[in-house]
PDB file of N, CA and C in Angstrom:
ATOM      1  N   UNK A   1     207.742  -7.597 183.674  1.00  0.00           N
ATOM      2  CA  UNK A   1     206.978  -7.800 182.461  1.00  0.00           C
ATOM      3  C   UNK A   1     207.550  -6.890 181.363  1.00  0.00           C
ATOM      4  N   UNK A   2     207.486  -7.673 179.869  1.00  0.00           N
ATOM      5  CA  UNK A   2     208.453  -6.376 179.122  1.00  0.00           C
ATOM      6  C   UNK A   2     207.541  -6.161 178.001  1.00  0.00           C
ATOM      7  N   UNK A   3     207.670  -5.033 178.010  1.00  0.00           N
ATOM      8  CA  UNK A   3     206.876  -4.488 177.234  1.00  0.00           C
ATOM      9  C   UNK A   3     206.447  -4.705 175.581  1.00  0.00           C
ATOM     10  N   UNK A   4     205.061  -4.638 175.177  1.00  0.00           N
ATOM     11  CA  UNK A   4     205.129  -5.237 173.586  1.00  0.00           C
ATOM     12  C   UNK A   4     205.486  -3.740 172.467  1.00  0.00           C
ATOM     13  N   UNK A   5     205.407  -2.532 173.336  1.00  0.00           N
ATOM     14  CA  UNK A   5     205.339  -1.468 172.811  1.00  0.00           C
ATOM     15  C   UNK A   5     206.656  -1.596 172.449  1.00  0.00           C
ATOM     16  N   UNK A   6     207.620  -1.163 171.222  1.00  0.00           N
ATOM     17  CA  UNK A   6     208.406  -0.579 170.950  1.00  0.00           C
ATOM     18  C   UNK A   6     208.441   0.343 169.686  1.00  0.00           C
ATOM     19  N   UNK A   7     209.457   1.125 170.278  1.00  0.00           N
ATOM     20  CA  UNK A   7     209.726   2.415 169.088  1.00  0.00           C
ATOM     21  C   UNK A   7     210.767   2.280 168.996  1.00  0.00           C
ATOM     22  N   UNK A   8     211.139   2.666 167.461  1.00  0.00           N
ATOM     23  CA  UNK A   8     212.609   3.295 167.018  1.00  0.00           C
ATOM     24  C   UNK A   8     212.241   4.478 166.303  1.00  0.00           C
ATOM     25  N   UNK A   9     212.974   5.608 166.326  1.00  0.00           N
ATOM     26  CA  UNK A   9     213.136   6.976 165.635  1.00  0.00           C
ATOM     27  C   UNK A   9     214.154   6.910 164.724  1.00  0.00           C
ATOM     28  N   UNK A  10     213.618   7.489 163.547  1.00  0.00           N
ATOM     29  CA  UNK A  10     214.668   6.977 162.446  1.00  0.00           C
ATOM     30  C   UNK A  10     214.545   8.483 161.822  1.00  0.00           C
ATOM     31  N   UNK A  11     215.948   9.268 161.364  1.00  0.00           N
ATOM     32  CA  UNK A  11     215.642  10.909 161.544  1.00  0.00           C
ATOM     33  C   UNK A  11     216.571  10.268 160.282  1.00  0.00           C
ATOM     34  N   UNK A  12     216.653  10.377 159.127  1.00  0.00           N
ATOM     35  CA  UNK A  12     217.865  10.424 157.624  1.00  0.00           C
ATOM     36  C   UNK A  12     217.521  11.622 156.833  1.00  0.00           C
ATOM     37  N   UNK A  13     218.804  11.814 155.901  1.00  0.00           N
ATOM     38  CA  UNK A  13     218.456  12.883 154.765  1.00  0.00           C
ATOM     39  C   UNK A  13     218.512  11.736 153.261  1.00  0.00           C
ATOM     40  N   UNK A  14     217.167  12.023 152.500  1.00  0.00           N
ATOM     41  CA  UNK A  14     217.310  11.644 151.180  1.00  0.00           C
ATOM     42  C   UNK A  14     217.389  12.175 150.268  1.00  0.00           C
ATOM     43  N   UNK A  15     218.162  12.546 149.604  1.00  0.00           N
ATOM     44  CA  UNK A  15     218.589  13.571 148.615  1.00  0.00           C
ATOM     45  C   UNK A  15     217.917  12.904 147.015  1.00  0.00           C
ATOM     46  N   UNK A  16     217.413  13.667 146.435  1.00  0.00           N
ATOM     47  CA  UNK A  16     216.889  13.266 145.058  1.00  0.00           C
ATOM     48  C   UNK A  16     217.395  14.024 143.664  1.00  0.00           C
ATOM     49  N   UNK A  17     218.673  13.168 143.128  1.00  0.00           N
ATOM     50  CA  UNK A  17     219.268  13.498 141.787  1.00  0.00           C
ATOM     51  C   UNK A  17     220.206  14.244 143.306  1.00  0.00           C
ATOM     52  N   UNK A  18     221.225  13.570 144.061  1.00  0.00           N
ATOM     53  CA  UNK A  18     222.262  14.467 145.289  1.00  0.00           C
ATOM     54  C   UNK A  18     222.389  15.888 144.709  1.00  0.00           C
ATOM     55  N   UNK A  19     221.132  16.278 145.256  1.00  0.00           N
ATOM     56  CA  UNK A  19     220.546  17.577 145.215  1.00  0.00           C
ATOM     57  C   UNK A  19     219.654  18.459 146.048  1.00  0.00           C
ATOM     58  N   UNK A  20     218.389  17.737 146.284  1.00  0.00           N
ATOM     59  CA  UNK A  20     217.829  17.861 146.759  1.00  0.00           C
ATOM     60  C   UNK A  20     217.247  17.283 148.089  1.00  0.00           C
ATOM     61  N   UNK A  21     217.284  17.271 149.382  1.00  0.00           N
ATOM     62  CA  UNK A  21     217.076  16.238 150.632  1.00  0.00           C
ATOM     63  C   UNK A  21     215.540  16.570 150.290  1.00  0.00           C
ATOM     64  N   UNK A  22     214.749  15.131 149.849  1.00  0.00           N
ATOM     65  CA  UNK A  22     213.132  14.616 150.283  1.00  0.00           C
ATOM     66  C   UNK A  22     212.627  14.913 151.091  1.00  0.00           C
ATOM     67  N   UNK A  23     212.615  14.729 152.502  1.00  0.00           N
ATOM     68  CA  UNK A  23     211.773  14.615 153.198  1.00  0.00           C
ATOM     69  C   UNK A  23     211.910  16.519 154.124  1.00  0.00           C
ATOM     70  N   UNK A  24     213.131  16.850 153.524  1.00  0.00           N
ATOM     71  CA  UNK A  24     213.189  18.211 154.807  1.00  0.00           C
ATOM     72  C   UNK A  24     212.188  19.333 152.974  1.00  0.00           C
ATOM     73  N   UNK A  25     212.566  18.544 152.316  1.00  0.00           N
ATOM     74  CA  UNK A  25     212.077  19.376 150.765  1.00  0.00           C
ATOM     75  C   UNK A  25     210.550  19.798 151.434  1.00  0.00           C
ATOM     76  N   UNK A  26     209.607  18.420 151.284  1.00  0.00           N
ATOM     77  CA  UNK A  26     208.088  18.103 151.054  1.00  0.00           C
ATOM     78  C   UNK A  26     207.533  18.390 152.328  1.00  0.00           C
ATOM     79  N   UNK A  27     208.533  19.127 153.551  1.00  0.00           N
ATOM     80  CA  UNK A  27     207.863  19.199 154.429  1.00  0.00           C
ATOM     81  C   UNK A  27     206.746  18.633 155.523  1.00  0.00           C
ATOM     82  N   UNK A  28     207.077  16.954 155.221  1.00  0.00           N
ATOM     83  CA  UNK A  28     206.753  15.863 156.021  1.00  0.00           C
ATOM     84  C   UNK A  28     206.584  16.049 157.165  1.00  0.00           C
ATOM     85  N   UNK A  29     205.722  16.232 157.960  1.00  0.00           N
ATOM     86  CA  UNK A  29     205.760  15.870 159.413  1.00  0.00           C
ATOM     87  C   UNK A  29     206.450  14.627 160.113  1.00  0.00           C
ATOM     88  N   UNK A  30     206.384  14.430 161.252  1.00  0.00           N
ATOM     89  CA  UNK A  30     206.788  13.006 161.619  1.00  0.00           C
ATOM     90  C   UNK A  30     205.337  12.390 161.666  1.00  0.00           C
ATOM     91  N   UNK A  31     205.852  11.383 161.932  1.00  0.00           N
ATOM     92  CA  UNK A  31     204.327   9.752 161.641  1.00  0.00           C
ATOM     93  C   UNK A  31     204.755   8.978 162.293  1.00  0.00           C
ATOM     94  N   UNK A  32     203.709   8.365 162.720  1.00  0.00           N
ATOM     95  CA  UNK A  32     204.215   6.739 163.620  1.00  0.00           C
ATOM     96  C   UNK A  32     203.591   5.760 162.914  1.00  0.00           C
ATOM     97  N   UNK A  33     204.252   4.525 162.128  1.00  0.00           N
ATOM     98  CA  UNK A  33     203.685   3.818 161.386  1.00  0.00           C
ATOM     99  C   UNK A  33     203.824   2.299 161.978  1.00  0.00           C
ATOM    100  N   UNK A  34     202.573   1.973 161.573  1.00  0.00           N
ATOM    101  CA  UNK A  34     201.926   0.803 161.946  1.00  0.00           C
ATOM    102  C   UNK A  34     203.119  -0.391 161.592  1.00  0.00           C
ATOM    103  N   UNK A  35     202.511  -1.719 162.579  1.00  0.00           N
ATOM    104  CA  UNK A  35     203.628  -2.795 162.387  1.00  0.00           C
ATOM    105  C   UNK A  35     204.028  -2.981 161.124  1.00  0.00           C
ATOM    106  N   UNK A  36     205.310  -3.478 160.555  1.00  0.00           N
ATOM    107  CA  UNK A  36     205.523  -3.641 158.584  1.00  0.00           C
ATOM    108  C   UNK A  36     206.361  -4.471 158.903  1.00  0.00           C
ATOM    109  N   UNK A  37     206.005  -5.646 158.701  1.00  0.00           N
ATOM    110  CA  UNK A  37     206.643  -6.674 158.352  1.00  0.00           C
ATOM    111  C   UNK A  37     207.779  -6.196 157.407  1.00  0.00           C
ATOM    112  N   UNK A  38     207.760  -5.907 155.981  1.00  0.00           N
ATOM    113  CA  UNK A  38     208.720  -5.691 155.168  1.00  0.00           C
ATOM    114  C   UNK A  38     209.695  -4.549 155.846  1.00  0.00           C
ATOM    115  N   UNK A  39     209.270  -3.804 156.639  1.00  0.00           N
ATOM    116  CA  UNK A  39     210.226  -2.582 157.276  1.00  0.00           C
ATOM    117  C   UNK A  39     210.944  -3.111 158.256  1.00  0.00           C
ATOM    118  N   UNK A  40     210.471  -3.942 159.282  1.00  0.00           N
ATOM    119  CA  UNK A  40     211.105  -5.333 160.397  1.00  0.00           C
ATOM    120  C   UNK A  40     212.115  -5.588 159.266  1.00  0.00           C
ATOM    121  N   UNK A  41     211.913  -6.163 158.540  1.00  0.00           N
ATOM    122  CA  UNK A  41     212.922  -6.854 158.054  1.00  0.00           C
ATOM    123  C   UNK A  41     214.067  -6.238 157.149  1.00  0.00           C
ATOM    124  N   UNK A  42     214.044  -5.145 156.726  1.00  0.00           N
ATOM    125  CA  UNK A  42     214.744  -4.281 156.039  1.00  0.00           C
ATOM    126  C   UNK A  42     215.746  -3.934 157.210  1.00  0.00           C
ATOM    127  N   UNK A  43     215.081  -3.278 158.315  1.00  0.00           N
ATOM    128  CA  UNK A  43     215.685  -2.655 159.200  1.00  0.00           C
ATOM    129  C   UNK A  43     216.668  -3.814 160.139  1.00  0.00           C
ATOM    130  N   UNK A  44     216.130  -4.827 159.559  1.00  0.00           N
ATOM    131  CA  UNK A  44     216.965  -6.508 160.571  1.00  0.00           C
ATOM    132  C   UNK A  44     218.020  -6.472 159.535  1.00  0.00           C
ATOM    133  N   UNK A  45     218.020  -6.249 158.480  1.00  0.00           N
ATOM    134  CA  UNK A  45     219.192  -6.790 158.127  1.00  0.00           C
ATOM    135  C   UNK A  45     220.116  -5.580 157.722  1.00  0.00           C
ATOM    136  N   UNK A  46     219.590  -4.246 157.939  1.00  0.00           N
ATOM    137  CA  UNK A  46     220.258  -3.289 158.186  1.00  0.00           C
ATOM    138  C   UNK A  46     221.474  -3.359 158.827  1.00  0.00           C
ATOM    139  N   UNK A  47     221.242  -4.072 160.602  1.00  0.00           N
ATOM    140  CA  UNK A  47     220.973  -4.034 161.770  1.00  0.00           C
ATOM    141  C   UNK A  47     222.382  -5.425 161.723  1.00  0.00           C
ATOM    142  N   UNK A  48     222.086  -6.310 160.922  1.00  0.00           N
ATOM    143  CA  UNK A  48     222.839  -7.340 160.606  1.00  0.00           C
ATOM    144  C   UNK A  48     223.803  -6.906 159.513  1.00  0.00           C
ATOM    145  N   UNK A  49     223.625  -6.532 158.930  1.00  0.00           N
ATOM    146  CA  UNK A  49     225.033  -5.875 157.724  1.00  0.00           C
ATOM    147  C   UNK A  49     225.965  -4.654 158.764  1.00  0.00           C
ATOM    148  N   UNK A  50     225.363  -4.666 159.122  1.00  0.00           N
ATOM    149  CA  UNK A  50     226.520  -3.348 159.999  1.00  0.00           C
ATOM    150  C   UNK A  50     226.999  -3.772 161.212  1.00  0.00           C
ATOM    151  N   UNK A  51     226.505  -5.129 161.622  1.00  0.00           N
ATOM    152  CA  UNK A  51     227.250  -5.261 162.442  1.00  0.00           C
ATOM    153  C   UNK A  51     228.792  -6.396 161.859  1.00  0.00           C
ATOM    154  N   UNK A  52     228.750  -6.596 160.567  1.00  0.00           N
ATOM    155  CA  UNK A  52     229.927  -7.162 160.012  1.00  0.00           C
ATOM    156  C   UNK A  52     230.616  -6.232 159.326  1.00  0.00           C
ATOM    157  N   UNK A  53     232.249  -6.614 158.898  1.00  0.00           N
ATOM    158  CA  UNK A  53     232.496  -5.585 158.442  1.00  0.00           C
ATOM    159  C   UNK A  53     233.262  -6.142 157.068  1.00  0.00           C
ATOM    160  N   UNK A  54     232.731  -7.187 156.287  1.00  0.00           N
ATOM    161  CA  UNK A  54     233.085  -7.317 155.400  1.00  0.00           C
ATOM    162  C   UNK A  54     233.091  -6.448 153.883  1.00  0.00           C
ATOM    163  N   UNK A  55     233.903  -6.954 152.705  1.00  0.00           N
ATOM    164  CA  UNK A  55     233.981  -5.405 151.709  1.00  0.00           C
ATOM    165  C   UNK A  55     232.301  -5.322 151.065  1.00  0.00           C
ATOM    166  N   UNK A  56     232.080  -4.366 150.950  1.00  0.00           N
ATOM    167  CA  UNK A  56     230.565  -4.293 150.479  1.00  0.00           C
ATOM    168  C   UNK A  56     229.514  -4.060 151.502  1.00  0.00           C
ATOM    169  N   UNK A  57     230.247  -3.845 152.680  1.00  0.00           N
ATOM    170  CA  UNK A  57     228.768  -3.384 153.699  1.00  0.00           C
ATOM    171  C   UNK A  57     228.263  -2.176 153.521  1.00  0.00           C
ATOM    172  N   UNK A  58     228.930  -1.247 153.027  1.00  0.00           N
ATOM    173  CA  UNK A  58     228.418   0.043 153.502  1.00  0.00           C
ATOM    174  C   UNK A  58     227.533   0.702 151.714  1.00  0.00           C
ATOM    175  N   UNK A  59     227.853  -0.410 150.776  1.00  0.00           N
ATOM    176  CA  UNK A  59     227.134  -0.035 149.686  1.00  0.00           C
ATOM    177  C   UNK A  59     225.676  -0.875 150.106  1.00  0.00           C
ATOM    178  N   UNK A  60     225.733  -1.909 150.471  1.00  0.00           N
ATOM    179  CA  UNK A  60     224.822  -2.854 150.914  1.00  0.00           C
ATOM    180  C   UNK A  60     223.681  -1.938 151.501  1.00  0.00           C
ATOM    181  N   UNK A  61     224.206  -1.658 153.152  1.00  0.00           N
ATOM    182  CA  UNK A  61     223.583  -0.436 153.773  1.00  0.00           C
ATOM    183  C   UNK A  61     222.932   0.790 153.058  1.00  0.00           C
ATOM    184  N   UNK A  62     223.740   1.254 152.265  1.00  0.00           N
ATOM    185  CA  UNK A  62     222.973   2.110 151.342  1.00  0.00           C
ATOM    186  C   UNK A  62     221.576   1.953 150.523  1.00  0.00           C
ATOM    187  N   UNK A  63     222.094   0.855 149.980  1.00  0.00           N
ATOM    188  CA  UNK A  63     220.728   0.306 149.134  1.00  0.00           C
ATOM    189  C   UNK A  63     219.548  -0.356 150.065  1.00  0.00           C
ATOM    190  N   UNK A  64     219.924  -0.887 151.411  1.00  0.00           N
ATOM    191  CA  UNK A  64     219.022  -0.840 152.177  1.00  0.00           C
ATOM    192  C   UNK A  64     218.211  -0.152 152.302  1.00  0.00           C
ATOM    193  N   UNK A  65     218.688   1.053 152.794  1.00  0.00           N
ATOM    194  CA  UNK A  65     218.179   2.270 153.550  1.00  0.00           C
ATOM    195  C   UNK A  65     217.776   2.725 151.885  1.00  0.00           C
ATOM    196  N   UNK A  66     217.499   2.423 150.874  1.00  0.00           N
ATOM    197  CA  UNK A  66     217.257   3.361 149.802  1.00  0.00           C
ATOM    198  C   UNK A  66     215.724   2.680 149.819  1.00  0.00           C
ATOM    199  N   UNK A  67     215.548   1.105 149.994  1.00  0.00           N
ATOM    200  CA  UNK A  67     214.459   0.736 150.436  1.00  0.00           C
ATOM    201  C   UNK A  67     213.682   0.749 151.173  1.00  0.00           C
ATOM    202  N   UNK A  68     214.461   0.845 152.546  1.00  0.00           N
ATOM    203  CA  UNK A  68     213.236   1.432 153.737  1.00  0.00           C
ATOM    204  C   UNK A  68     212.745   3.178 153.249  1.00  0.00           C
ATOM    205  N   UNK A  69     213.776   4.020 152.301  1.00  0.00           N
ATOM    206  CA  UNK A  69     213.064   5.447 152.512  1.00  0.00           C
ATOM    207  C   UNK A  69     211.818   5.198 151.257  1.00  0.00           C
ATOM    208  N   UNK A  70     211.808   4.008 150.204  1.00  0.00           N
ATOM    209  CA  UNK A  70     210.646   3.623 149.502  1.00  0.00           C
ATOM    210  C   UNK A  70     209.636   3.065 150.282  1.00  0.00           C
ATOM    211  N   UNK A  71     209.624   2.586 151.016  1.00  0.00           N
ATOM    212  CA  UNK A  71     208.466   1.469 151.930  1.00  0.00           C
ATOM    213  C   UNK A  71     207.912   3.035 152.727  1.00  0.00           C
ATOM    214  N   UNK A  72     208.985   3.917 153.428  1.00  0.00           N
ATOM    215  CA  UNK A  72     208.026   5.102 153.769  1.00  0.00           C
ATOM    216  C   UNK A  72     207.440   5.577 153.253  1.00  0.00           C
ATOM    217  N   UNK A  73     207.719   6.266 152.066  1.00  0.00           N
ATOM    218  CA  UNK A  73     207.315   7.235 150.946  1.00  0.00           C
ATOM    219  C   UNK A  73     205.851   6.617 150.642  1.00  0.00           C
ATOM    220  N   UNK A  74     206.048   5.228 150.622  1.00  0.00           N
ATOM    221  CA  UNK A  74     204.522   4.185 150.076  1.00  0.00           C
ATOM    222  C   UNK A  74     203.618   4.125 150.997  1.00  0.00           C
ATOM    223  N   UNK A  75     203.933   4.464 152.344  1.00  0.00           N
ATOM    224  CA  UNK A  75     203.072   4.405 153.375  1.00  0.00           C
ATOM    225  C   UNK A  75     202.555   5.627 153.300  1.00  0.00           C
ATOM    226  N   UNK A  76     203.524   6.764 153.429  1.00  0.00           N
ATOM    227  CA  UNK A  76     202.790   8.168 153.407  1.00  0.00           C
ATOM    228  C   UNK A  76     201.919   8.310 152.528  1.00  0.00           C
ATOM    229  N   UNK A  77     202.596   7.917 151.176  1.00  0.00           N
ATOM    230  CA  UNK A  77     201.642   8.281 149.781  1.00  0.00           C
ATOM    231  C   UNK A  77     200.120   7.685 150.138  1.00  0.00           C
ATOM    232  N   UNK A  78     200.114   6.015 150.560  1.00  0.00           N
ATOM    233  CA  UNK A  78     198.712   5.738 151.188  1.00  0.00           C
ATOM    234  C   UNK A  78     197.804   6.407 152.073  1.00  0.00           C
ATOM    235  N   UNK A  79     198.619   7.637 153.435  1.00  0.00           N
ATOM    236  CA  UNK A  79     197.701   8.166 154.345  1.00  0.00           C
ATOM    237  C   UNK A  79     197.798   9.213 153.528  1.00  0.00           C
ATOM    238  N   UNK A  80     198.202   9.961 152.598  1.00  0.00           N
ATOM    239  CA  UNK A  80     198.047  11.163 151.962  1.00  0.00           C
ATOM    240  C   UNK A  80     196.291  10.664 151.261  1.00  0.00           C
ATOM    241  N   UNK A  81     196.719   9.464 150.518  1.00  0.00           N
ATOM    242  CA  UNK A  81     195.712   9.297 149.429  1.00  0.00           C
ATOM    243  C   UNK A  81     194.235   8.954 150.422  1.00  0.00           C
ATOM    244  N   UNK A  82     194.228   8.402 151.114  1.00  0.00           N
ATOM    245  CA  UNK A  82     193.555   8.236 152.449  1.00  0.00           C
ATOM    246  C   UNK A  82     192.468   9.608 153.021  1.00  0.00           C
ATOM    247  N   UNK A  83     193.726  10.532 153.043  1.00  0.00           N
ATOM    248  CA  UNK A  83     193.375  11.974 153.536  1.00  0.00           C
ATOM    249  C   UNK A  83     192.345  12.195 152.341  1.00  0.00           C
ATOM    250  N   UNK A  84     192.933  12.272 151.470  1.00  0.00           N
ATOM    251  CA  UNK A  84     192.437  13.074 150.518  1.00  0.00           C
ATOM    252  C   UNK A  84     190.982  12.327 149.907  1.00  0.00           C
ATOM    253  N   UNK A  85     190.960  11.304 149.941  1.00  0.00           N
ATOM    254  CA  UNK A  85     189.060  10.769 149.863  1.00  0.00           C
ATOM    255  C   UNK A  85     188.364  10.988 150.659  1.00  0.00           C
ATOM    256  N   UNK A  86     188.976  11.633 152.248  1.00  0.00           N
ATOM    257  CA  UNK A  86     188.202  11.298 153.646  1.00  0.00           C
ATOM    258  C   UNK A  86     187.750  12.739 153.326  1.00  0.00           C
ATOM    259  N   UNK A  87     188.933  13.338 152.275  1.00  0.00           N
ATOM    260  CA  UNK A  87     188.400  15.056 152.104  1.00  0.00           C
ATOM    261  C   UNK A  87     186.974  15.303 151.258  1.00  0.00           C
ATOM    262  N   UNK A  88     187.038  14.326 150.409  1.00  0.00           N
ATOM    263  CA  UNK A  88     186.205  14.233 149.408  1.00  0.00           C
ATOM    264  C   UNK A  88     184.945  13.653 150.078  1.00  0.00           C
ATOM    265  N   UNK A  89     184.701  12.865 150.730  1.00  0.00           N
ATOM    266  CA  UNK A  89     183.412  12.730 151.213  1.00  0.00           C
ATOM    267  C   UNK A  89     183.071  12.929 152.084  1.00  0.00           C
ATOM    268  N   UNK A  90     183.730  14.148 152.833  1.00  0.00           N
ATOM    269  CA  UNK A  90     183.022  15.747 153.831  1.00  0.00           C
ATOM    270  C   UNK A  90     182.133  16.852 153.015  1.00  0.00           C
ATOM    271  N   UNK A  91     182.769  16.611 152.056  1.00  0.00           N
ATOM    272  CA  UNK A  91     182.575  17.583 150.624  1.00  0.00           C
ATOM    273  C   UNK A  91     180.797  17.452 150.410  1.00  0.00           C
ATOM    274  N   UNK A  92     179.661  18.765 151.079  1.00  0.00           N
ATOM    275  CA  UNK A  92     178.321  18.798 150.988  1.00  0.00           C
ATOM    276  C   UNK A  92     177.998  18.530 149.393  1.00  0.00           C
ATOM    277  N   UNK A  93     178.992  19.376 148.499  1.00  0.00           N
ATOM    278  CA  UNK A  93     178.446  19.534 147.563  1.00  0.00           C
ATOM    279  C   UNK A  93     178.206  18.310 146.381  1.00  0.00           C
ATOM    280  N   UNK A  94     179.541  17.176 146.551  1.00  0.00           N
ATOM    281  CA  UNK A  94     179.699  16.356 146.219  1.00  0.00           C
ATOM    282  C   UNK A  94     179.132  15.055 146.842  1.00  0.00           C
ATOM    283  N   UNK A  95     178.988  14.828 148.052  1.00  0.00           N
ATOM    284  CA  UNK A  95     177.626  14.314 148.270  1.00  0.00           C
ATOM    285  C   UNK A  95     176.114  14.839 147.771  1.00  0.00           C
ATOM    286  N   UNK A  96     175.906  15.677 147.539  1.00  0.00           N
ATOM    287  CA  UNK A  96     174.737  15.883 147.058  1.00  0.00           C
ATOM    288  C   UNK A  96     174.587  15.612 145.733  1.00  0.00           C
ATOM    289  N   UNK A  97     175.695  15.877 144.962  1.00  0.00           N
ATOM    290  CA  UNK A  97     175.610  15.011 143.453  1.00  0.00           C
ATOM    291  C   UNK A  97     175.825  13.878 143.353  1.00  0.00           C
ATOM    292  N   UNK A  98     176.123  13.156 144.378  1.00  0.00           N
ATOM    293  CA  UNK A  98     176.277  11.583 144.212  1.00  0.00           C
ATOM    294  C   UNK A  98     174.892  11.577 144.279  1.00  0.00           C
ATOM    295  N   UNK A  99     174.216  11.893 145.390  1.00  0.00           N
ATOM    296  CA  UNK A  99     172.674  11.338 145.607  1.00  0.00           C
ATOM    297  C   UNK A  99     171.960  11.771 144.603  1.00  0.00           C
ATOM    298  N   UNK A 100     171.905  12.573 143.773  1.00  0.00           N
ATOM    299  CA  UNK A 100     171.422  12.743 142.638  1.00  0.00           C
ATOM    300  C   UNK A 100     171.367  11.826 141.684  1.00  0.00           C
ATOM    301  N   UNK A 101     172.427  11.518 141.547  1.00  0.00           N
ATOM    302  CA  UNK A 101     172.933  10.809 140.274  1.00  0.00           C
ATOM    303  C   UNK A 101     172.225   9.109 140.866  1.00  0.00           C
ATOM    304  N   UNK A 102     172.221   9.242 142.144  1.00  0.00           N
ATOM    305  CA  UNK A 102     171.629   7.632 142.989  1.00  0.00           C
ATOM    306  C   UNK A 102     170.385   7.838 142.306  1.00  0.00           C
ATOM    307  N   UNK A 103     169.540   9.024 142.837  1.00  0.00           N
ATOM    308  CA  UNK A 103     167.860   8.986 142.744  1.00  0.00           C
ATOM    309  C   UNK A 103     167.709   8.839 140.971  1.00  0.00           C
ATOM    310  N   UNK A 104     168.529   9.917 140.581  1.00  0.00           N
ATOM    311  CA  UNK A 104     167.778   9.760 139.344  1.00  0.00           C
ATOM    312  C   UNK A 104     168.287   9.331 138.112  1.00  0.00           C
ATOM    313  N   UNK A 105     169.740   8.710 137.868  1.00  0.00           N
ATOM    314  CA  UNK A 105     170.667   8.442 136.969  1.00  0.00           C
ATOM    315  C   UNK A 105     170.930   6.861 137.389  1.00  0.00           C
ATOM    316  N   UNK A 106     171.116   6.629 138.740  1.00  0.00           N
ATOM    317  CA  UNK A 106     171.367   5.029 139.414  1.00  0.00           C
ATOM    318  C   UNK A 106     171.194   4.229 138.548  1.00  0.00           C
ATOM    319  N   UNK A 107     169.966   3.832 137.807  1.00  0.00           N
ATOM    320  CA  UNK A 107     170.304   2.256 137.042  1.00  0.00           C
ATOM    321  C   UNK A 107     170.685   2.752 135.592  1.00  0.00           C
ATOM    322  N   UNK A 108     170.795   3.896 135.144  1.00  0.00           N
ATOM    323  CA  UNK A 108     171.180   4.361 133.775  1.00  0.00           C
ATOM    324  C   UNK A 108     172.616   4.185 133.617  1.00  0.00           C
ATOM    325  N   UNK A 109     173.390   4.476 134.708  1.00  0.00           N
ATOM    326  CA  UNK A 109     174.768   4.462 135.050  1.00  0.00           C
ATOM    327  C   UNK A 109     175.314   2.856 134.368  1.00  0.00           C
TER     328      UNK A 109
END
């Protein structure tokens, strides 16, 4: 029976203005991200350009991979932004001014 689980580990440096490497910069952890269709397919034709070796593969490849490190960046930026509301409504104090503003501002709003 074969398995539906698969992983790939994908370890790159992205340099911003070839200066600075992104992801070792911002101090990213690693992540395991959910199925992505658009990342399947980035990474398929990655996968398919490198295995030919006609002129223009390896700029091709580049601009690939300049898209899969955007499709990450967009995922993280989502569990960052994610984090950061889940932070906001732990927050006693800010629940308690919402309910305020419910009891006694609600239909004025």
């Amino acid at each position: 029976m074969i398995s539906s689980n698969r992983y790939l580990y994908l370890a790159f440096k992205a340099k911003v203005f070839d200066l600075i490497d992104f992801f070792s910069s911002s101090d990213l952890p690693p992540f395991v991200m959910p199925d992505n269709p658009k990342i399947k397919l980035i990474l398929g034709e990655i996968y398919d350009t490198s295995a030919r070796t006609p002129l223009g593969c390896a700029r091709l490849i580049q601009l690939l991979m300049g898209q899969l490190v955007i499709e990450m960046i967009r995922h993280d930026l989502f569990l960052k932004d994610l984090e950061t509301k889940a932070a906001y409504l732990k927050d006693a104090k800010l629940i308690s001014i919402f309910k305020y503003i419910k009891e006694n501002l609600g239909s004025d709003l």
